[in-house]
Protein backbone atom coordinates (compact mmCIF):
# COMPACT_ATOMS: atom_id res chain seq x y z
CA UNK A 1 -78.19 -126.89 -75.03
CA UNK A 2 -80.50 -123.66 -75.33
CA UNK A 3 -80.55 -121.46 -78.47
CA UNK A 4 -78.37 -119.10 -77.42
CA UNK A 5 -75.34 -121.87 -76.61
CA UNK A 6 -75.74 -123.42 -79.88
CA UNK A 7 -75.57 -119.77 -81.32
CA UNK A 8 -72.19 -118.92 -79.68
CA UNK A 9 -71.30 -122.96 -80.86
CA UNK A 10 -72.37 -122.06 -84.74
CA UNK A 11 -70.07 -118.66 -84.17
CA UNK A 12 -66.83 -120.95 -82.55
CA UNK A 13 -67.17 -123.58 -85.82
CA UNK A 14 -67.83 -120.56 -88.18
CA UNK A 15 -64.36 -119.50 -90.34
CA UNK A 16 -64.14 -115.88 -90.25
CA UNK A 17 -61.57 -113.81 -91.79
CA UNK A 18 -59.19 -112.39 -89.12
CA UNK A 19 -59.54 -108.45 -90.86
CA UNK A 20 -63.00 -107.69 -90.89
CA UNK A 21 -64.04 -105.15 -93.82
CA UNK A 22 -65.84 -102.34 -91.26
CA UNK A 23 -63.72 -102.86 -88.17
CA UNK A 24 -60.70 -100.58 -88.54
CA UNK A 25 -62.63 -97.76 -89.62
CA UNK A 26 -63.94 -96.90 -85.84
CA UNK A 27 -61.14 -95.01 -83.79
CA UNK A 28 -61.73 -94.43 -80.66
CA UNK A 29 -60.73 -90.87 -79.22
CA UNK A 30 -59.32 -91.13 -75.37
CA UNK A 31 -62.51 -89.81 -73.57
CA UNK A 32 -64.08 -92.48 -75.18
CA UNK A 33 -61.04 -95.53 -74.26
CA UNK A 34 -61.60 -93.80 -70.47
CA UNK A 35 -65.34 -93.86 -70.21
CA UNK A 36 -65.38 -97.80 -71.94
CA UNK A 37 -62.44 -98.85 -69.33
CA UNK A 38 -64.34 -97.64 -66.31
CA UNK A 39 -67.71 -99.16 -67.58
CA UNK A 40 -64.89 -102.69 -67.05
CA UNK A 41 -65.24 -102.82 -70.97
CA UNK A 42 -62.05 -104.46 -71.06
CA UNK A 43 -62.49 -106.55 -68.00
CA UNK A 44 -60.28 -106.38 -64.97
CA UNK A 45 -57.66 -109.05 -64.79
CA UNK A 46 -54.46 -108.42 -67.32
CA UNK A 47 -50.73 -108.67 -67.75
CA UNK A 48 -48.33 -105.85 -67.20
CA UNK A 49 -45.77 -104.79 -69.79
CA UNK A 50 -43.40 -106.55 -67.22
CA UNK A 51 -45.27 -109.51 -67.18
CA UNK A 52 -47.15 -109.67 -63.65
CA UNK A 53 -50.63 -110.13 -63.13
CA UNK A 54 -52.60 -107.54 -62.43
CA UNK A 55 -56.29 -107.35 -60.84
CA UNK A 56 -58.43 -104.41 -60.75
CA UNK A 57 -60.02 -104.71 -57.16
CA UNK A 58 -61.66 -101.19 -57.38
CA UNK A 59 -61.82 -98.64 -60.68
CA UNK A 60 -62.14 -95.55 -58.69
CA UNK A 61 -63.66 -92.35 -59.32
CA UNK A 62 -63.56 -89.85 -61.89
CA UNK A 63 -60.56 -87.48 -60.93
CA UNK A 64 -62.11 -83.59 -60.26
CA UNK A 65 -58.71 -82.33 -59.63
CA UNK A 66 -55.60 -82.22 -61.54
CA UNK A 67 -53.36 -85.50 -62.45
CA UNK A 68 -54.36 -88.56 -63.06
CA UNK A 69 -58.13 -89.64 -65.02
CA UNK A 70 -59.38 -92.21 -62.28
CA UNK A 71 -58.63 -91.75 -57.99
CA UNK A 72 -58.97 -93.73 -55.00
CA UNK A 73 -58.50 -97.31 -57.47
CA UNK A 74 -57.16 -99.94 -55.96
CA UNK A 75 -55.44 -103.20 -57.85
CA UNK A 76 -53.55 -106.03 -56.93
CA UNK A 77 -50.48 -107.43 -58.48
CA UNK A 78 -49.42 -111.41 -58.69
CA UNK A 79 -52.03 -112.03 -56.08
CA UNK A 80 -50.87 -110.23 -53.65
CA UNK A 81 -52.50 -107.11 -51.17
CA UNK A 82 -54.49 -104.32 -52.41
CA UNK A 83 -52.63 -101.24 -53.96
CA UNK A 84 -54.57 -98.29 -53.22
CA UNK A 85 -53.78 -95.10 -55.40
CA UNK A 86 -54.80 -93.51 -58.88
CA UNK A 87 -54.96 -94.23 -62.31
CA UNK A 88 -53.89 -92.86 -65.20
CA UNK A 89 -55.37 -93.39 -68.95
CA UNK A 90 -53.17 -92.48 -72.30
CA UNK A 91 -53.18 -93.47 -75.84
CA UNK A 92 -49.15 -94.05 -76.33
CA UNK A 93 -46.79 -95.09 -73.50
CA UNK A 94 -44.46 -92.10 -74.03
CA UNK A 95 -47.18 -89.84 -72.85
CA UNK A 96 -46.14 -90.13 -69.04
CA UNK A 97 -43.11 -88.98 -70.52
CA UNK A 98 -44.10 -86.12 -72.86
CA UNK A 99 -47.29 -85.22 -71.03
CA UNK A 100 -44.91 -84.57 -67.70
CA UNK A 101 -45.98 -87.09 -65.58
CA UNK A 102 -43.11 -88.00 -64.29
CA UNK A 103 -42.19 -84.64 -62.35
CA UNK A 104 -45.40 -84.49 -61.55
CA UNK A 105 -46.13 -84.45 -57.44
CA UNK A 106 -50.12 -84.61 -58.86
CA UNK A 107 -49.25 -88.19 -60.37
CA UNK A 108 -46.92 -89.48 -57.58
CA UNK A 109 -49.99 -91.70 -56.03
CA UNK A 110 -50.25 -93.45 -59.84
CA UNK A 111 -50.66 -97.07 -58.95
CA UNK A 112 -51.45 -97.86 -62.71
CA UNK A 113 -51.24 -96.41 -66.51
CA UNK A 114 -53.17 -97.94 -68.86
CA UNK A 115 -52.55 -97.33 -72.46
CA UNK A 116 -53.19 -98.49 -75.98
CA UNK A 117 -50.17 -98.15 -77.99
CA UNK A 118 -46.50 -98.48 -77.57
CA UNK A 119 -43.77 -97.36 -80.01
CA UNK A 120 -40.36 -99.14 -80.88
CA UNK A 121 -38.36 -97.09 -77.96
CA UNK A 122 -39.28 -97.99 -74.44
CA UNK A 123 -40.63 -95.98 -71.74
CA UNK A 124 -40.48 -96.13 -67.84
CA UNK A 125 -43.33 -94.96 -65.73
CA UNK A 126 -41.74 -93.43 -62.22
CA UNK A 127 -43.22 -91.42 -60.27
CA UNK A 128 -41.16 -87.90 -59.34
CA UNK A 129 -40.24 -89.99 -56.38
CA UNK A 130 -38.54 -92.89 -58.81
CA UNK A 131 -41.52 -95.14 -57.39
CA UNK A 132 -42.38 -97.81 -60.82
CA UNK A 133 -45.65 -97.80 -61.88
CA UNK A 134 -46.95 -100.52 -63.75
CA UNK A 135 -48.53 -100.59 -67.19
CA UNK A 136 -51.12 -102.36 -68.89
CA UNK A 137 -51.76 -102.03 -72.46
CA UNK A 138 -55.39 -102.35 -73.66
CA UNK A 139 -56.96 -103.26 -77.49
CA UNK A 140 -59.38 -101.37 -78.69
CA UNK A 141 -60.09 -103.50 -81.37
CA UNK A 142 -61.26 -106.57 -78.84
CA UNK A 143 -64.18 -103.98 -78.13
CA UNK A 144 -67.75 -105.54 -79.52
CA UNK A 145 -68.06 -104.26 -83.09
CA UNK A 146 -71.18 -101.86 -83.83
CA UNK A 147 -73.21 -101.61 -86.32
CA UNK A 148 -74.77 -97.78 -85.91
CA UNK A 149 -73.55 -95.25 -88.26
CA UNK A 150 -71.27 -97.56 -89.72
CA UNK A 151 -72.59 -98.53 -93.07
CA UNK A 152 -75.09 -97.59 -95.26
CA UNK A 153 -78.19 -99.34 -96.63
CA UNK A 154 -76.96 -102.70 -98.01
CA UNK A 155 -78.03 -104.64 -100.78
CA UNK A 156 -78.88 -108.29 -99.78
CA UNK A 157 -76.44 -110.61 -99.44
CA UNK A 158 -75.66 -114.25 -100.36
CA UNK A 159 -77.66 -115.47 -97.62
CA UNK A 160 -81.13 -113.76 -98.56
CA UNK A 161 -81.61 -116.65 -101.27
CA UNK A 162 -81.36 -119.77 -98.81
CA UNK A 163 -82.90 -117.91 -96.09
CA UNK A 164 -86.24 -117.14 -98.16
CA UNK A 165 -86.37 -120.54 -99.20
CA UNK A 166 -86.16 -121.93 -95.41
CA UNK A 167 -89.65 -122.20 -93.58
CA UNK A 168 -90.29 -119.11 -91.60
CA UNK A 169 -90.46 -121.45 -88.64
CA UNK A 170 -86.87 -122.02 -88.72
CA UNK A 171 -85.73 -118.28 -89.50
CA UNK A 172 -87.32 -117.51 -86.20
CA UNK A 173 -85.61 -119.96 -84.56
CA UNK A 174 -82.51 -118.83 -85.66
CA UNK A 175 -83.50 -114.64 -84.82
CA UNK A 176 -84.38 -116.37 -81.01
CA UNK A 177 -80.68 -117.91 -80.54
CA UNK A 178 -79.23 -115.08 -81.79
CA UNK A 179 -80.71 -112.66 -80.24
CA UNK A 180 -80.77 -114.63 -77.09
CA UNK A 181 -76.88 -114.60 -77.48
CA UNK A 182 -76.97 -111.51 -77.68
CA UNK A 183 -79.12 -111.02 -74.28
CA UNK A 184 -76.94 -113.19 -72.51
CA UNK A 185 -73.61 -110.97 -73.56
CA UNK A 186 -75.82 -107.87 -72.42
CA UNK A 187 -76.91 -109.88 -68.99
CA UNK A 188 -72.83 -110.27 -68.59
CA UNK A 189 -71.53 -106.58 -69.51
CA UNK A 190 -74.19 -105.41 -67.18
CA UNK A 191 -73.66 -108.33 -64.01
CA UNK A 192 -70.17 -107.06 -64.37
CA UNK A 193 -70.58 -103.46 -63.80
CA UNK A 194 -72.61 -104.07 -60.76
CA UNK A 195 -69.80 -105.90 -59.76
CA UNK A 196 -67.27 -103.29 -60.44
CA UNK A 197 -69.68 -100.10 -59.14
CA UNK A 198 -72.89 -101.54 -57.32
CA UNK A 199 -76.46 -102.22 -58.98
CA UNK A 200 -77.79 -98.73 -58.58
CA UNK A 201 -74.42 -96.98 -60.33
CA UNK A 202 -74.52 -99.83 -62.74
CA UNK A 203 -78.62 -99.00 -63.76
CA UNK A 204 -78.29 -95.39 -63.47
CA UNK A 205 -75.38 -95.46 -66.38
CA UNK A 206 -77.12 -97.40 -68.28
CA UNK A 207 -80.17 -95.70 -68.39
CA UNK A 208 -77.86 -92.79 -68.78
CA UNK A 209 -76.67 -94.43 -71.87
CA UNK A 210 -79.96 -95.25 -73.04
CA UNK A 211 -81.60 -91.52 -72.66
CA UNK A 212 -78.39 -90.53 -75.18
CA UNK A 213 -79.87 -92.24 -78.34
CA UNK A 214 -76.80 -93.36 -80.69
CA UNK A 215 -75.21 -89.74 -81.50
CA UNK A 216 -74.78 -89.51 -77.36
CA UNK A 217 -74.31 -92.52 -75.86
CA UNK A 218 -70.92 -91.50 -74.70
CA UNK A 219 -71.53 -88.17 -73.01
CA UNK A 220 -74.55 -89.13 -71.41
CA UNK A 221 -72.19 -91.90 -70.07
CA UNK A 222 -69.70 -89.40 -69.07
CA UNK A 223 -71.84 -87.70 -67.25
CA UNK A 224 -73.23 -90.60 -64.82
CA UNK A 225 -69.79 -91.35 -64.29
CA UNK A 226 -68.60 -88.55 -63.59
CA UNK A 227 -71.54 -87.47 -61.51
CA UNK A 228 -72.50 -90.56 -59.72
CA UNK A 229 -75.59 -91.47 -58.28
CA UNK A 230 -75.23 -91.74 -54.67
CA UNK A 231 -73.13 -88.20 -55.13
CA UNK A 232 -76.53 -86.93 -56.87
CA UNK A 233 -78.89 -87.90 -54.47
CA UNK A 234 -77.06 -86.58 -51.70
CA UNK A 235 -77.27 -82.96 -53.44
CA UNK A 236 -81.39 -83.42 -53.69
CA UNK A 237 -82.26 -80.17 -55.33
CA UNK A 238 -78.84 -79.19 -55.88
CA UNK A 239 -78.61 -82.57 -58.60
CA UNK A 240 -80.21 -81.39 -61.66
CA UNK A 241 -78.23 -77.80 -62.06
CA UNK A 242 -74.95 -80.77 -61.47
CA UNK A 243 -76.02 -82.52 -64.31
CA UNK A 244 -76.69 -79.76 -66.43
CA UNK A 245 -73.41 -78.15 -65.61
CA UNK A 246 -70.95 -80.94 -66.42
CA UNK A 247 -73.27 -81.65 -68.94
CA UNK A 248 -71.63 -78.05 -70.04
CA UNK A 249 -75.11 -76.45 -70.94
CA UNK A 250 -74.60 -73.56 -68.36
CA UNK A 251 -72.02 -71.50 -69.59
CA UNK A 252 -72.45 -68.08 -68.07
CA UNK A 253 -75.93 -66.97 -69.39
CA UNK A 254 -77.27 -63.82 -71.24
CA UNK A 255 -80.71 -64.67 -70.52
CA UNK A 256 -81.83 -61.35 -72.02
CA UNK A 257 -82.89 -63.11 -75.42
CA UNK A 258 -84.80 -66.29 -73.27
CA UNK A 259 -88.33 -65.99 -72.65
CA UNK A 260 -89.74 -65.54 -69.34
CA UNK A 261 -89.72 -69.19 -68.86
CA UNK A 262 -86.94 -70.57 -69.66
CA UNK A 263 -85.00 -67.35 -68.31
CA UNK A 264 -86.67 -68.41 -64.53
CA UNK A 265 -85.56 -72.13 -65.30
CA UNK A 266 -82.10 -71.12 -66.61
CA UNK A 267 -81.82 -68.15 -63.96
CA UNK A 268 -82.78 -71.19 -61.23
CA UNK A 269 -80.39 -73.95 -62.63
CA UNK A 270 -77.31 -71.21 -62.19
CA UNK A 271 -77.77 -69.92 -59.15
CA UNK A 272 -77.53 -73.21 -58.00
CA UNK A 273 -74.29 -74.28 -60.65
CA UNK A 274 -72.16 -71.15 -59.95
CA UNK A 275 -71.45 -72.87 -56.25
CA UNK A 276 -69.86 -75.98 -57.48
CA UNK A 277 -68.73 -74.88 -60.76
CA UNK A 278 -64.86 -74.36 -59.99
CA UNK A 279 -64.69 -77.70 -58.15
CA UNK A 280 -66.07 -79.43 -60.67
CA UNK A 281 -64.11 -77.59 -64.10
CA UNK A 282 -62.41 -80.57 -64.71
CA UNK A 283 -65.52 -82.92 -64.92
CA UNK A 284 -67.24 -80.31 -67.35
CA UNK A 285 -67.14 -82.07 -70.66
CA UNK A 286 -66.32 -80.27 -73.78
CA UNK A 287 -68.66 -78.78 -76.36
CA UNK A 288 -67.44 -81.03 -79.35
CA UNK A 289 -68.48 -83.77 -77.17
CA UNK A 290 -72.40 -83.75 -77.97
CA UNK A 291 -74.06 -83.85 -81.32
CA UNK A 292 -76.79 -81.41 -81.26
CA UNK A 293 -77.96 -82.07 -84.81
CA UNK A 294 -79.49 -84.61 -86.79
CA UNK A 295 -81.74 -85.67 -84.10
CA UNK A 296 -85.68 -85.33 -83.89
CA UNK A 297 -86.51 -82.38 -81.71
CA UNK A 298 -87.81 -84.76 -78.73
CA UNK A 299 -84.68 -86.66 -78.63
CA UNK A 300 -82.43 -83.71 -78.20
CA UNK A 301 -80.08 -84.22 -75.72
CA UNK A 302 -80.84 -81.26 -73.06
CA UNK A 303 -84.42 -82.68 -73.11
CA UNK A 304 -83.08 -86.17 -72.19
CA UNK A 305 -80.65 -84.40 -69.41
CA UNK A 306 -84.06 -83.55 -67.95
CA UNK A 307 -84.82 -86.61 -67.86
CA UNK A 308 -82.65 -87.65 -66.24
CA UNK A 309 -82.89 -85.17 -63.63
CA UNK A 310 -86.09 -86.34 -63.04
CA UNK A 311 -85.10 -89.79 -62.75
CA UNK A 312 -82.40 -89.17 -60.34
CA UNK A 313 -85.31 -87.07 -57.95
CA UNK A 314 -87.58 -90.29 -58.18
CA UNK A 315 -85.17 -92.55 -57.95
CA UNK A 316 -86.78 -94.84 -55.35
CA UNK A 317 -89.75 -95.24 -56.94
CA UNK A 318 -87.66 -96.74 -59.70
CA UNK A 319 -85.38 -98.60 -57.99
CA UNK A 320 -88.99 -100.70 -56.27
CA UNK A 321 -90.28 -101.18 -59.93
CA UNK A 322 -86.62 -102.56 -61.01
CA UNK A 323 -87.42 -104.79 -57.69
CA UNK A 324 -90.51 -106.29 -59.34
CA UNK A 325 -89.59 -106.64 -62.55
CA UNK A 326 -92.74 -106.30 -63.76
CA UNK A 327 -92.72 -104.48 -67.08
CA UNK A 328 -95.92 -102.87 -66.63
CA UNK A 329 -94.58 -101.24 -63.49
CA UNK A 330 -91.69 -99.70 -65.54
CA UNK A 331 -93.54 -98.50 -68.20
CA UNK A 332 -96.19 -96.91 -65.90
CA UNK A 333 -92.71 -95.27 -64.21
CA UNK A 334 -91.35 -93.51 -67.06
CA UNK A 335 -94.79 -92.69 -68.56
CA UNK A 336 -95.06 -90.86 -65.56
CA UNK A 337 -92.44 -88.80 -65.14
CA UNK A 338 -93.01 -84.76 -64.92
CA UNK A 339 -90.87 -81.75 -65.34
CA UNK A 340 -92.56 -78.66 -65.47
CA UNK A 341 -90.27 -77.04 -67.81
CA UNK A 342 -89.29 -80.26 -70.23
CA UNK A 343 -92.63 -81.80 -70.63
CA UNK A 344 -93.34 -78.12 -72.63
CA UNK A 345 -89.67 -77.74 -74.12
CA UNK A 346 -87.41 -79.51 -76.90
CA UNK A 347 -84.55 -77.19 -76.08
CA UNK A 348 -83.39 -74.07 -74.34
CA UNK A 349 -83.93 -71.87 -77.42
CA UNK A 350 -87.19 -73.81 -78.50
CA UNK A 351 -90.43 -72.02 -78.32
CA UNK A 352 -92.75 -73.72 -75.59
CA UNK A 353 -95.34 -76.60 -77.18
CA UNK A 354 -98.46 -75.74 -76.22
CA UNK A 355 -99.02 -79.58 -75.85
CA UNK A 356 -97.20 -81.82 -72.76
CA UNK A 357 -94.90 -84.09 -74.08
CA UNK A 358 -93.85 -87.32 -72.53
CA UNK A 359 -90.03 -87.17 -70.59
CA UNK A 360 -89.37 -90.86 -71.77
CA UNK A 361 -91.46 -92.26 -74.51
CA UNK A 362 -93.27 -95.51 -75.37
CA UNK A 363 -90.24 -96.25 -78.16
CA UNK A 364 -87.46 -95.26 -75.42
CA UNK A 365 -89.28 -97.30 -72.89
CA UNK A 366 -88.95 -100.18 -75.39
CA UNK A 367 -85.27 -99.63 -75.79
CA UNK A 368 -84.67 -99.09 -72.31
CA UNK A 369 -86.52 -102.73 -71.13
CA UNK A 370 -84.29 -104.54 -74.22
CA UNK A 371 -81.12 -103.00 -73.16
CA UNK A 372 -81.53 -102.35 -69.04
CA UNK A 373 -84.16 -103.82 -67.55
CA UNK A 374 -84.34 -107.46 -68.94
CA UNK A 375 -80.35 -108.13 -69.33
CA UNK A 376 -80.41 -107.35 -65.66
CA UNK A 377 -83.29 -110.13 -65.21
CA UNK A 378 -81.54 -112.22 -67.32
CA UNK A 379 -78.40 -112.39 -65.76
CA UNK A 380 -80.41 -113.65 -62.50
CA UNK A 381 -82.91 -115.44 -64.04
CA UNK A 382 -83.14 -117.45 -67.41
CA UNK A 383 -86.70 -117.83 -67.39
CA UNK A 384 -86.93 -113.87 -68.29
CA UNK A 385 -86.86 -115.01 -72.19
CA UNK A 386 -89.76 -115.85 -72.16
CA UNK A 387 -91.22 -112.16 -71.21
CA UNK A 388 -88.45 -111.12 -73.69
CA UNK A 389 -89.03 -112.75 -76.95
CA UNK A 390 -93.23 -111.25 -76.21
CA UNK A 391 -91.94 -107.46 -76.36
CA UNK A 392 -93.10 -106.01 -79.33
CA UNK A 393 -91.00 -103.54 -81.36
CA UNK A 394 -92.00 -99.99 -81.09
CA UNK A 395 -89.57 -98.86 -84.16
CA UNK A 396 -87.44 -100.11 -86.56
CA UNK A 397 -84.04 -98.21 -86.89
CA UNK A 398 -81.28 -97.67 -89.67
CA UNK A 399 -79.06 -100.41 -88.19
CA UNK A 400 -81.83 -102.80 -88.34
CA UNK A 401 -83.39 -102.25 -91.57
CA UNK A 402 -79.39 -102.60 -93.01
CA UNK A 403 -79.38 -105.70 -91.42
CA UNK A 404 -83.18 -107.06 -92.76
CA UNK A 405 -81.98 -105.84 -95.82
CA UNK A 406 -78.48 -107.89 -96.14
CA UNK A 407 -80.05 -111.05 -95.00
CA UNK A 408 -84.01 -111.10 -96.05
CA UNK A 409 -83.78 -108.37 -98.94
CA UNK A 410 -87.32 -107.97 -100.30
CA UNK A 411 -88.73 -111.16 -98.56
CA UNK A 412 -92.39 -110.49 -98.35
CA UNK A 413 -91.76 -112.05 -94.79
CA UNK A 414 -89.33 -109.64 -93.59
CA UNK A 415 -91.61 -106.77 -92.44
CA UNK A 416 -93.33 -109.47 -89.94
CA UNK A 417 -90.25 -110.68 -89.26
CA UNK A 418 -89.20 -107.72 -87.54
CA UNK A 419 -91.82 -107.01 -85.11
CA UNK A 420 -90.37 -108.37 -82.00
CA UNK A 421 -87.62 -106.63 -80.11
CA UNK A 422 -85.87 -110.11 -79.90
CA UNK A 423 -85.73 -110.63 -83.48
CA UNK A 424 -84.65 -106.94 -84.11
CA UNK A 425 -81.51 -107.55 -81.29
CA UNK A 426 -81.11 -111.33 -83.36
CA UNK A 427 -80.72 -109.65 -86.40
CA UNK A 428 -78.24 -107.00 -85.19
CA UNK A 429 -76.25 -110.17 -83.87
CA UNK A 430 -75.80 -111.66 -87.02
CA UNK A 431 -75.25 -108.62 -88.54
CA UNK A 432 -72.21 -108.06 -86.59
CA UNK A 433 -70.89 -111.19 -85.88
CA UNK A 434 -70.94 -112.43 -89.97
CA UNK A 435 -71.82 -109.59 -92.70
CA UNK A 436 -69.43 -106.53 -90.53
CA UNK A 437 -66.42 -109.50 -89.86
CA UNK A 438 -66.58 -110.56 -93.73
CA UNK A 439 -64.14 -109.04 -96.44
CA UNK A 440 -64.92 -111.07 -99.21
CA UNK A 441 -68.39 -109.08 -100.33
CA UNK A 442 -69.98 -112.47 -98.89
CA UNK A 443 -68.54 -115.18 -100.93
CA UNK A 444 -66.33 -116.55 -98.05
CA UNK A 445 -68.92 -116.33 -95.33
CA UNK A 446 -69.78 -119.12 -93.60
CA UNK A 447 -73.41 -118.33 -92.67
CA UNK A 448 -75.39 -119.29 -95.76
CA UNK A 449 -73.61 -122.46 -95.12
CA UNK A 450 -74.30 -122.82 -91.63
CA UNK A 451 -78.14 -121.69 -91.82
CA UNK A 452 -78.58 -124.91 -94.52
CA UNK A 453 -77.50 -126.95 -91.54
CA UNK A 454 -79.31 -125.20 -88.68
CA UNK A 455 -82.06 -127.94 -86.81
């Protein structure tokens, strides 16, 4: 049995309350509910309403056009042949009622709607044309809890007194099956959205994701959704003004207060928007969408946008070093990468640094190999712990010093603790699966307890 089985064993035979303290407090809006059901989040094999069975064989596309979220999806119900149409995501059932759906001619090729709640009064799904379409109703809550943003700095817990007493041999062991628990979950969230979209789709939203930090995870998802990658490369030079237009950074400009720079770069990225910019209003994602504050100047997110612009435009260049897997390769990659304007920019309105700055840092390059690169090794090949557990940590973050607090508290141990990425990702495991699922201010969990018995 390898660390990371007897992990997810310790977590079956652990006795955790059923109404976790931190859980209900994260709602998720529906842009967020669409972008986590296309990612196959929630998998793709439920029950209807009705009762059938119900496969999703293909999730689609993101719709540009009115009617429904998701086109050209295809399921398959009680086994039987593919069902090729649209789909449709809502947060109550009577919305295909109230949002007028059902006279809809926009909706009529609906093969599915998806929701998340249903009230006491039922409500059919036809089609103008009387044609019932099925439903599937999804839980938000079965979503992997997160730790970021949730809580603040804890005091320790009831675990920091056994765990300083236990050799620091054995603490390590227990960071390694965690956090190789947690690699393996990555390794399947990831092998599943190459099944669902392809490998290339699957890395590009991913990296997407990564490039958005934890304030913009979800639009820079958005965006490689709804701009995929083989649509991108297809546009060459056309890609990055895309990006930055459904990004919905190009709102008509007054480039009169710019300087001469970034009014040429702007002026450039237009000409080229204005073209697609009515097919594509629906894609454009809203400004409330992006947090622009609170974030270091480097990490803004029209910085990262460039990025990934010039990611996209040396795409096969990356997609060889992902063939490798050497980690050297990868880092010399995104080390590399040049844009003339955002190597010498934080922002639109920024004055210009006089000094280049680096597209994708050492610390994102870190986060990028712990969250892309090796889950996608891992899920082929086991033997890529061992490259794993030898990354060193570039940065701590708030989520992780919460956690080192809660379980080593001031340990003098605990700063070398946490120098590996592995043991960072272990600790955010536990952290999640025992001290954000407890309501009982620690007396009732089990992990203390289970840590005494850990060999």
């Amino acid at each position: 049995m390898t660390p990371g089985q007897r992990y997810a064993q310790l977590l079956e035979t652990a006795k955790i309350r059923e109404h976790p303290l931190f859980r209900s407090r994260k709602t998720f809006h529906e842009l967020e509910l669409q972008a986590r059901w296309f990612a196959g989040d929630f998998g793709n094999r439920f029950v209807t309403t009705t009762g059938d069975d119900l496969e999703i064989i293909q999730f689609g596309t993101w719709n540009r056009e009115a009617g429904p979220d998701f086109r050209d999806a295809a399921i398959r119900l009680d086994g039987g042949e593919a069902i090729r149409g649209n789909i449709e995501l809502d947060i109550t059932d009577r919305s295909w009622e109230t949002h007028g759906h059902a006279t809809n001619e926009a909706f009529e090729d609906t093969i599915l709607h998806v929701i998340t709640e249903s009230g006491s009064r039922e409500f059919f799904t036809r089609t103008k044309s009387n044609r019932h379409v099925p439903q599937v109703k999804i839980d938000p809550a079965a979503l992997p809890v997160s730790s970021v943003g949730i809580v603040p700095l804890a005091r320790p817990g009831r675990c920091h007194a056994p765990l300083r007493n236990l050799p620091e041999e054995k603490i390590r062991s227990i960071l390694d099956a965690a956090a190789q628990f947690r690699l393996r979950r990555k390794a399947t969230r990831l092998q599943r959205m190459i099944e669902h979209h392809g490998r290339d789709e699957a890395i590009f939203q991913e990296l997407a994701a990564a490039l958005g930090y934890k304030e913009n995870k979800l639009p820079f998802t958005l965006v490689a959704q709804r701009l995929p990658l083989q649509s991108l490369k297809k546009e060459g030079e056309q890609a990055e003004a895309l990006l930055f237009g459904v990004a919905g950074f190009l709102d008509a400009p007054d480039l009169a207060h710019f300087d001469r720079t970034t009014r040429t770069y702007l002026r450039d990225l237009w000409d080229r928007w204005w073209r697609h910019r009515d097919q594509l209003q629906r894609l454009i994602l809203p400004p409330k969408t992006w947090r622009l504050s609170g974030s270091r100047p480097l990490n803004h997110p029209q910085r990262r946008l460039g990025a990934l612009a010039a990611i996209v435009h040396a795409w096969a260049r990356l997609a060889n070093s992902f063939g490798k897997f050497a980690v050297s390769d990868l880092e010399k990659f995104f080390l590399g990468l040049r844009h003339p304007y955002w190597n010498f920019h934080y922002t639109l309105t920024s004055d210009p640094s006089e000094r280049e700055m680096a597209l994708v840092g050492k610390t994102r390059i870190a986060e990028i190999l712990a969250n892309v690169v090796f889950p996608m090794r891992f899920a082929a090949e086991e033997m890529a712990w061992t490259a794993y557990e030898k990354l060193p940590a570039q940065l701590s973050n708030r989520p992780v010093e919460t956690a080192a607090m809660r379980l080593f508290g001031d340990d003098p141990r605990r700063a070398q603790l946490m120098k590996s990425v592995a043991h960072q990702q272990g600790l955010l495991q536990i952290y999640e699966d025992f001290c954000l699922q407890d309501d009982s201010d620690c007396v009732q969990c089990p992990f203390p307890e289970q840590m005494q018995k850990w060999t």
